[in-house]
Protein backbone atom coordinates (compact mmCIF):
# COMPACT_ATOMS: atom_id res chain seq x y z
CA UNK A 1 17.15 12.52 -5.48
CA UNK A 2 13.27 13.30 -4.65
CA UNK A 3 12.20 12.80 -1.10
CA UNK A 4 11.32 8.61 -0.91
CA UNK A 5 7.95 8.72 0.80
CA UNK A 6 7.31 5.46 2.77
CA UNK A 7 3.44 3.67 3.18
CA UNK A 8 3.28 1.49 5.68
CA UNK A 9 0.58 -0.64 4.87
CA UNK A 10 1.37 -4.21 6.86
CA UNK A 11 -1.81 -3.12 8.93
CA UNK A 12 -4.10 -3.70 6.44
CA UNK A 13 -2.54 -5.67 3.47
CA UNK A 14 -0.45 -7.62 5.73
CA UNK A 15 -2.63 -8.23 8.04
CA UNK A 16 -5.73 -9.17 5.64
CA UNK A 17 -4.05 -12.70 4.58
CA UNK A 18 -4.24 -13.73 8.78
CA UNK A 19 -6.63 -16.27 9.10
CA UNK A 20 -5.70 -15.73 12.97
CA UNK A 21 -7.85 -12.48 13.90
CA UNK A 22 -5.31 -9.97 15.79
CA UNK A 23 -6.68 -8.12 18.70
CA UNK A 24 -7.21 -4.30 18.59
CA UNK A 25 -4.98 -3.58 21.54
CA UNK A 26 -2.17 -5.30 19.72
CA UNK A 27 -2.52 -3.16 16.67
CA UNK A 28 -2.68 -0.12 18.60
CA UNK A 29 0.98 -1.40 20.04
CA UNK A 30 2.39 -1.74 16.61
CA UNK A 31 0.83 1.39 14.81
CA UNK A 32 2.30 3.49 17.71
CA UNK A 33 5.91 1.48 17.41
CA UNK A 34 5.72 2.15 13.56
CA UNK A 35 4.87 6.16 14.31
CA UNK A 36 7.84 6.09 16.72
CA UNK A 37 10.28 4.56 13.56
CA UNK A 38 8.99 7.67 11.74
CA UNK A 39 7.54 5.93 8.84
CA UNK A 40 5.51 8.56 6.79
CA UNK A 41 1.72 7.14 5.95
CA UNK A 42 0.51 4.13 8.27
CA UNK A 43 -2.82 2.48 6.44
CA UNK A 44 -4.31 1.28 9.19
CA UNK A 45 -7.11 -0.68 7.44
CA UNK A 46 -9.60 -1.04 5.17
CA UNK A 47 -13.80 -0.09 5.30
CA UNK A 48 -14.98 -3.33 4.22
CA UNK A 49 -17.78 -5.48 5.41
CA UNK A 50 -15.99 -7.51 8.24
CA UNK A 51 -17.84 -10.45 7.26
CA UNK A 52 -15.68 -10.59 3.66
CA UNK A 53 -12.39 -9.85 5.85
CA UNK A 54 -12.35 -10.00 9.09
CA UNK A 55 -9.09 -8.57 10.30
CA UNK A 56 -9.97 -5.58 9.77
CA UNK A 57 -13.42 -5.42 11.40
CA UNK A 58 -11.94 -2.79 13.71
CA UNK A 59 -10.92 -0.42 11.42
CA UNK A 60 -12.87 2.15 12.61
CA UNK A 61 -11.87 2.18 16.36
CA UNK A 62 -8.57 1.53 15.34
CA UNK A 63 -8.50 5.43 13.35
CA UNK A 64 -10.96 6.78 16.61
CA UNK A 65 -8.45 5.88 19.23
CA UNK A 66 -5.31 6.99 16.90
CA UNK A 67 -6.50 10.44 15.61
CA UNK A 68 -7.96 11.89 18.98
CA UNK A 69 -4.47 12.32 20.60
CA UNK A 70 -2.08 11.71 17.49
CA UNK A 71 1.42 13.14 18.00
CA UNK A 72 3.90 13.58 15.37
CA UNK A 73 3.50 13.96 11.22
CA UNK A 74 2.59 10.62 10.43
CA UNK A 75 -0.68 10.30 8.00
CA UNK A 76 -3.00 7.58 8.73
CA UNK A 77 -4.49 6.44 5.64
CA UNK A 78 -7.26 4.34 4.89
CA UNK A 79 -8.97 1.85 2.06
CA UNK A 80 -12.22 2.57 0.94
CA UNK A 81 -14.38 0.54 -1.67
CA UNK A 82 -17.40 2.94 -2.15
CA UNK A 83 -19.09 5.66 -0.49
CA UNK A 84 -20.15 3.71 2.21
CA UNK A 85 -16.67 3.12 3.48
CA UNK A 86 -15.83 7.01 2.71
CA UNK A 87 -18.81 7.94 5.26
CA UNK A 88 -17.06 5.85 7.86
CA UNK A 89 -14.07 7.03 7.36
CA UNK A 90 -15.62 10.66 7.68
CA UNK A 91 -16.65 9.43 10.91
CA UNK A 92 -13.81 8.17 12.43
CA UNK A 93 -11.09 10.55 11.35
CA UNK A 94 -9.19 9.10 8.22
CA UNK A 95 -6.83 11.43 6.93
CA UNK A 96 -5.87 9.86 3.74
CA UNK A 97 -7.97 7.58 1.68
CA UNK A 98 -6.74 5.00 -0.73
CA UNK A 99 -9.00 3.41 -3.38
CA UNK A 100 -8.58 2.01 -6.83
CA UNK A 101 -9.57 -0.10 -9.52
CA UNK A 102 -8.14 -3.45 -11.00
CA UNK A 103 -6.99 -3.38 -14.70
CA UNK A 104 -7.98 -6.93 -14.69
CA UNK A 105 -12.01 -8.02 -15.51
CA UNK A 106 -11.51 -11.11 -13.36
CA UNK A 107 -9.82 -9.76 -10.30
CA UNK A 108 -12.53 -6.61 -10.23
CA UNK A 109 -15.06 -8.72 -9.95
CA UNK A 110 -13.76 -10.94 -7.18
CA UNK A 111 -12.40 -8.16 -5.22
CA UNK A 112 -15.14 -5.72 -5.90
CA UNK A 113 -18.25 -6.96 -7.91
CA UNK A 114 -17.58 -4.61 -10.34
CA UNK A 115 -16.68 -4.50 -13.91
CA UNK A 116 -13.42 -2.23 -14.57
CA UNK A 117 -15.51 0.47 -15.85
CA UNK A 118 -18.60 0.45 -13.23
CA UNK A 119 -15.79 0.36 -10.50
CA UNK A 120 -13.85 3.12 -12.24
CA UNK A 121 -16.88 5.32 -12.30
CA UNK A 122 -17.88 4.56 -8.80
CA UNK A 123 -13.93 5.38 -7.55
CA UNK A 124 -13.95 8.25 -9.52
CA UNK A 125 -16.94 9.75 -7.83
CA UNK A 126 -15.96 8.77 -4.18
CA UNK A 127 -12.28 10.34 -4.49
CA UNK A 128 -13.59 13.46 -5.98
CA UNK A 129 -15.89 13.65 -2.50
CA UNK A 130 -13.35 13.36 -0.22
CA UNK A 131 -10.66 15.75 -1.86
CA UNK A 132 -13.70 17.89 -1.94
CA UNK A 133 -14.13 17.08 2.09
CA UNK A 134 -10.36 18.33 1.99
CA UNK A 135 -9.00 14.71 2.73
CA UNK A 136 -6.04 13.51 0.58
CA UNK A 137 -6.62 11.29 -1.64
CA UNK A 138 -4.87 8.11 -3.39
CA UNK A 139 -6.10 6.06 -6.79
CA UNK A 140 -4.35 3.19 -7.88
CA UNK A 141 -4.71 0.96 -10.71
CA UNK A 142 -4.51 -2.72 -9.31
CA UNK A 143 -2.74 -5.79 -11.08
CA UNK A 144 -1.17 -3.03 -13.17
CA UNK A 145 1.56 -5.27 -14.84
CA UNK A 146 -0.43 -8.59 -14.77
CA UNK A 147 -2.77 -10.47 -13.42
CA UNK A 148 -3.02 -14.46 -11.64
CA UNK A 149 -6.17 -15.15 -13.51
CA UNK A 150 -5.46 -13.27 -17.11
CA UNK A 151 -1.70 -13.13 -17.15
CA UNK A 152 -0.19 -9.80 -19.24
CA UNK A 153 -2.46 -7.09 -18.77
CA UNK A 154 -1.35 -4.34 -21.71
CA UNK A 155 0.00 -1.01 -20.64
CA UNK A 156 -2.84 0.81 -22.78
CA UNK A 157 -5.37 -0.77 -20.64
CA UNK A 158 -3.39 0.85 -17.30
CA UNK A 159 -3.17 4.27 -18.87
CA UNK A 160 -6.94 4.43 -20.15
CA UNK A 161 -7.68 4.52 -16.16
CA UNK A 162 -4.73 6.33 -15.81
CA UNK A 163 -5.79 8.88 -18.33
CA UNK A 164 -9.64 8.52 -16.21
CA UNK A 165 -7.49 9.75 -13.18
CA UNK A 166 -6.05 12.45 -14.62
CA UNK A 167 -9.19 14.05 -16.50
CA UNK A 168 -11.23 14.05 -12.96
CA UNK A 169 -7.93 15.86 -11.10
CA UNK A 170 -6.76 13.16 -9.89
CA UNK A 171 -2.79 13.34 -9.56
CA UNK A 172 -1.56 10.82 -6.64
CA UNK A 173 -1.62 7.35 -8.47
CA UNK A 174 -0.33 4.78 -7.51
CA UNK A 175 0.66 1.27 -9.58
CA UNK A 176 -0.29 -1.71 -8.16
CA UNK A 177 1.27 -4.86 -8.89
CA UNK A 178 -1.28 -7.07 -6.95
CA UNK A 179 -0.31 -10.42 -8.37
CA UNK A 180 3.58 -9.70 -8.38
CA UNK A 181 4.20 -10.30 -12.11
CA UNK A 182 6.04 -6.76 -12.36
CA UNK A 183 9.62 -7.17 -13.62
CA UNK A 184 11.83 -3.81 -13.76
CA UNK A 185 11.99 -2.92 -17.19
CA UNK A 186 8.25 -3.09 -17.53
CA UNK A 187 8.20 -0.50 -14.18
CA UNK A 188 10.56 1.73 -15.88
CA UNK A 189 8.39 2.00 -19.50
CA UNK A 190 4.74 1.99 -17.51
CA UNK A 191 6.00 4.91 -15.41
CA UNK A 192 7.39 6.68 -18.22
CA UNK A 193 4.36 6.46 -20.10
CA UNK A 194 2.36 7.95 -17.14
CA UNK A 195 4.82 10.67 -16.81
CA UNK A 196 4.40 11.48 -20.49
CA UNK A 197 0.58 11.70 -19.76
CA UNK A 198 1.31 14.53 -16.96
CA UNK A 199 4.91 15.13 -15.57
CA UNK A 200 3.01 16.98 -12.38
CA UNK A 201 1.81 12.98 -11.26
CA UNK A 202 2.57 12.31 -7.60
CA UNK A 203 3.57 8.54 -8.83
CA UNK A 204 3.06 5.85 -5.94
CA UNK A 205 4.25 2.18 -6.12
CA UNK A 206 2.70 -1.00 -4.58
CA UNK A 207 5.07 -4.12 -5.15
CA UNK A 208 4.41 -7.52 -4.28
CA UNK A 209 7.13 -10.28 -3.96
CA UNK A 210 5.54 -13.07 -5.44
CA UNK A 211 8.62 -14.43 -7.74
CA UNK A 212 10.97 -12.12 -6.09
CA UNK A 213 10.72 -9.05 -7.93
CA UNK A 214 9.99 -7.16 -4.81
CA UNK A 215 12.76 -5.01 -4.59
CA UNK A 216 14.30 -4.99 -8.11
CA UNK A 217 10.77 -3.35 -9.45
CA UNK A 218 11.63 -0.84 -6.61
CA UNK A 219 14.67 0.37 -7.94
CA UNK A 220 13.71 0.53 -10.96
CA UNK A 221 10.81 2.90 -9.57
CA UNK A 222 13.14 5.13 -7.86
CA UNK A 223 15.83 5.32 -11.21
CA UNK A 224 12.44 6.70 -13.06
CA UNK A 225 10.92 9.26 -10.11
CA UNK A 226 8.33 7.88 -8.23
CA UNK A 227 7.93 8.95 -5.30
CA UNK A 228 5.79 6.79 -3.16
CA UNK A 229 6.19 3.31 -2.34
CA UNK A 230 4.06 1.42 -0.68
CA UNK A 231 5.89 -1.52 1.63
CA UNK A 232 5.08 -3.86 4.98
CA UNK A 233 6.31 -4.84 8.03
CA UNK A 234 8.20 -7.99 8.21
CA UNK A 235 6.72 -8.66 4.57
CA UNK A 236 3.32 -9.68 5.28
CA UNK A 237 0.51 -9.55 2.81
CA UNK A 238 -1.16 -10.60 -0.36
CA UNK A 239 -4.14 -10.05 -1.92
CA UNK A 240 -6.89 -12.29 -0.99
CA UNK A 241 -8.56 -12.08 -3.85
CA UNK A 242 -6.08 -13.29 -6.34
CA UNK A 243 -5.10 -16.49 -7.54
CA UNK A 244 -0.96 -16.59 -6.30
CA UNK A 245 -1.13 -14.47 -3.09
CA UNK A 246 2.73 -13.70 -1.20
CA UNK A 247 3.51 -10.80 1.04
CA UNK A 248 4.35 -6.85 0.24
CA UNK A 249 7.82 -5.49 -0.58
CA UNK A 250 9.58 -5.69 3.14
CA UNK A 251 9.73 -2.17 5.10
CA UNK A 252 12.76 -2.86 7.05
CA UNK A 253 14.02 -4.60 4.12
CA UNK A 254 13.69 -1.82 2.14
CA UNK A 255 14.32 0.79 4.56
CA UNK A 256 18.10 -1.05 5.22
CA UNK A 257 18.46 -0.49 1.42
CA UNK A 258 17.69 2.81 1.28
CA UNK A 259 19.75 3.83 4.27
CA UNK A 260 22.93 2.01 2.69
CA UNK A 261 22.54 4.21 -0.07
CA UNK A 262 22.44 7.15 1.70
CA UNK A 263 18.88 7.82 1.93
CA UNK A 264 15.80 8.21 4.65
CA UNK A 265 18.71 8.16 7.79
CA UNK A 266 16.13 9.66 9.87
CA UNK A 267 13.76 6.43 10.10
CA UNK A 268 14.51 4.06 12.79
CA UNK A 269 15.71 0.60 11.32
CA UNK A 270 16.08 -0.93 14.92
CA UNK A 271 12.56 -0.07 16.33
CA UNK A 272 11.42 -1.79 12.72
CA UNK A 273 13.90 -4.61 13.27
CA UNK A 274 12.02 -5.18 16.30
CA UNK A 275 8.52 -4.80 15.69
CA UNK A 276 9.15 -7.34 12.55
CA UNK A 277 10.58 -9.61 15.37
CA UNK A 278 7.16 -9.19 17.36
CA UNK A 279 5.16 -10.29 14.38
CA UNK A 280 7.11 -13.27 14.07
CA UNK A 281 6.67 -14.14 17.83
CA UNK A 282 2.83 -13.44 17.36
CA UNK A 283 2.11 -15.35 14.63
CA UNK A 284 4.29 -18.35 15.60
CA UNK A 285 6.36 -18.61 12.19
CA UNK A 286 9.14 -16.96 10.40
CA UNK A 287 8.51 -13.64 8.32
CA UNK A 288 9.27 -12.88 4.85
CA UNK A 289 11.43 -10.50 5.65
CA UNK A 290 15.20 -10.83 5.69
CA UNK A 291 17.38 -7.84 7.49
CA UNK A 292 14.97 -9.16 10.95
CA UNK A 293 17.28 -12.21 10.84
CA UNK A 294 19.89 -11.34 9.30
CA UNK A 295 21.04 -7.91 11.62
CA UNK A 296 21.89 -4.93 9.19
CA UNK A 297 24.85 -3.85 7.37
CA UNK A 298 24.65 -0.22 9.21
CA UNK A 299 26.03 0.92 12.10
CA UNK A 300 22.82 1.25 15.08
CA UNK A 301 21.82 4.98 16.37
C-alpha cells in the first residue's frame, strides 16, 4: 500500500460555513494540537477578501505566527483564488498552495466570477508562478462528480481540465467532490481515467458527506491509488457557495479507519479525539463526526 497522505483542511473548509467568527488565538491552539497528532498538510485558510468570508480574515497572521518558529514536518498549505492571494501568501510564508477550478458553469461563477475556462486560464498561470517561486503546488477540479445546481457533470468535462493540468506540468490534482454527489464506482472509473492520462499523477481526493458517501468514495480512492485525501476535524465544512452544503469527510473518523486496517499508526487518534471534542464545546452543538462520541475500536498509546 502507498503512503496515505492526510490534509487537514477543517481550518479553512470547516471553518468557512461558521457564521460565528473564531478568534485567532483559538486557531493557533488547534493548528498546533493538529501538528502535535502528526497530521501531514494543515490548510490553514484561504486568501480571500474577508468581506466574502469572514472566518478567514486572518489568514495571513495565522501562516506569520505559524511559519516563524514551526517545528516538526507538517506543511501548511493555503487557498488562493488569483494572483492577488498568491502575493499574500508570498508574504506571509505559505508553503503549499491549493487552487482550482469548478467543472460546473454555475458554481464557477458563484464561487469565483469566472467562467470554467477564464478561471482555468487564470489558475493555470498563478500555479505555474508559485512552483516557479519553488512553492508546492495543488490544482483541483471542483464539483468533479456533480454539481447542486447542474446535477451530473460528465467525466470528459473533468479530464479536459485535467488534461489542462497536465499540459502546463501540473501533476498534484486533486478531485473535488464539492457538492457530495460522488458515489464509489464513479471514484474508481474517474481516477482510472486520470491515471490513463499520466500514471506519474500525484492523485488527491476531497470528499464531502452530503448523502453519506463520505467514506465509501474514500475507499474506493485508496483500492485505485490515490494518494492524498483531503479530510476535517470533527467533520466540519461545506462549500458556501453551493446549493446543498454538509461537512468534509471526518479526520478522526477516517484516521480510526485507517488505523484498524493497519495503516498511519503513527498519527495520534486521542489528541484528534480531543480537539474534535473542543470544537464541539466551542461551537455549542454536536459534530458530524462519529469516533468523538463513540470512543474507538483501538487500543490508546
Amino acid at each position: 500500500m502507498h503512503k496515505i497522505i492526510i490534509h487537514e483542511v477543517g481550518l479553512r473548509d470547516g471553518l468557512q460555513m461558521e457564521k460565528q467568527v473564531v478568534p485567532t488565538e483559538q486557531k493557533l491552539k488547534w493548528i498546533s494540537g493538529l501538528m502535535d497528532a502528526g497530521v501531514d498538510i494543515i490548510q490553514i485558510g484561504s486568501f480571500v477578501h474577508p468581506e466574502k468570508v469572514p472566518q478567514m480574515a486572518d489568514t495571513d497572521k495565522l501562516f506569520s505566527q505559524h511559519t516563524k518558529n514551526k517545528t516538526g514536518k507538517t506543511i501548511l498549505s493555503g487557498l488562493v483564488l488569483n494572483e492577488k492571494g498568491l502575493e499574500r501568501g508570498e508574504k506571509c510564508g505559505v508553503e503549499m498552495y491549493c487552487m482550482g477550478v469548478s467543472a460546473s458553469e454555475t458554481h464557477s461563477m458563484k464561487n469565483t466570477g469566472m467562467s470554467t475556462t477564464e478561471a482555468t486560464e487564470r489558475i493555470i498561470s498563478t500555479a505555474k508562478q508559485a512552483l516557479s517561486a519553488g512553492k508546492k503546488v495543488q490544482v483541483s477540479v471542483q464539483s468533479a462528480f456533480g454539481c447542486g445546481f447542474e446535477g451530473p457533470i460528465s467525466s470528459e468535462r473533468v479530464l479536459e481540465i485535467v488534461d489542462k493540468y497536465l499540459n502546463a506540468g501540473l501533476k498534484n490534482i486533486s478531485l473535488a467532490d464539492t457538492a457530495g454527489h460522488a458515489i464509489p464506482d464513479n471514484v474508481e472509473k474517474l481516477y482510472e481515467a486520470i491515471f490513463k492520462l499520466d500514471s506519474s499523477v500525484e492523485a488527491a481526493c476531497h470528499f464531502h458527506n452530503t448523502y453519506g458517501m463520505g467514506l465509501a468514495n474514500v475507499y474506493a480512492a485508496m483500492k485505485i491509488g490515490v494518494q492524498n485525501y483531503e479530510s476535517s476535524i470533527a467533520g466540519l465544512g461545506g462549500c458556501p457557495f453551493t446549493k446543498v452544503a454538509a461537512g468534509n469527510v471526518c479526520t478522526e473518523d477516517f484516521i480510526h479507519a485507517l488505523q484498524r486496517m493497519g495503516f498511519r499508526k503513527e498519527i495520534n487518534l486521542m489528541k484528534l479525539i480531543d480537539l474534535a471534542k473542543e470544537f464541539s464545546v466551542f461551537f455549542n452543538r454536536e459534530m458530524p463526526g462519529l469516533i468523538y462520541k463513540t470512543g474507538p475500536l483501538i487500543d490508546r498509546p
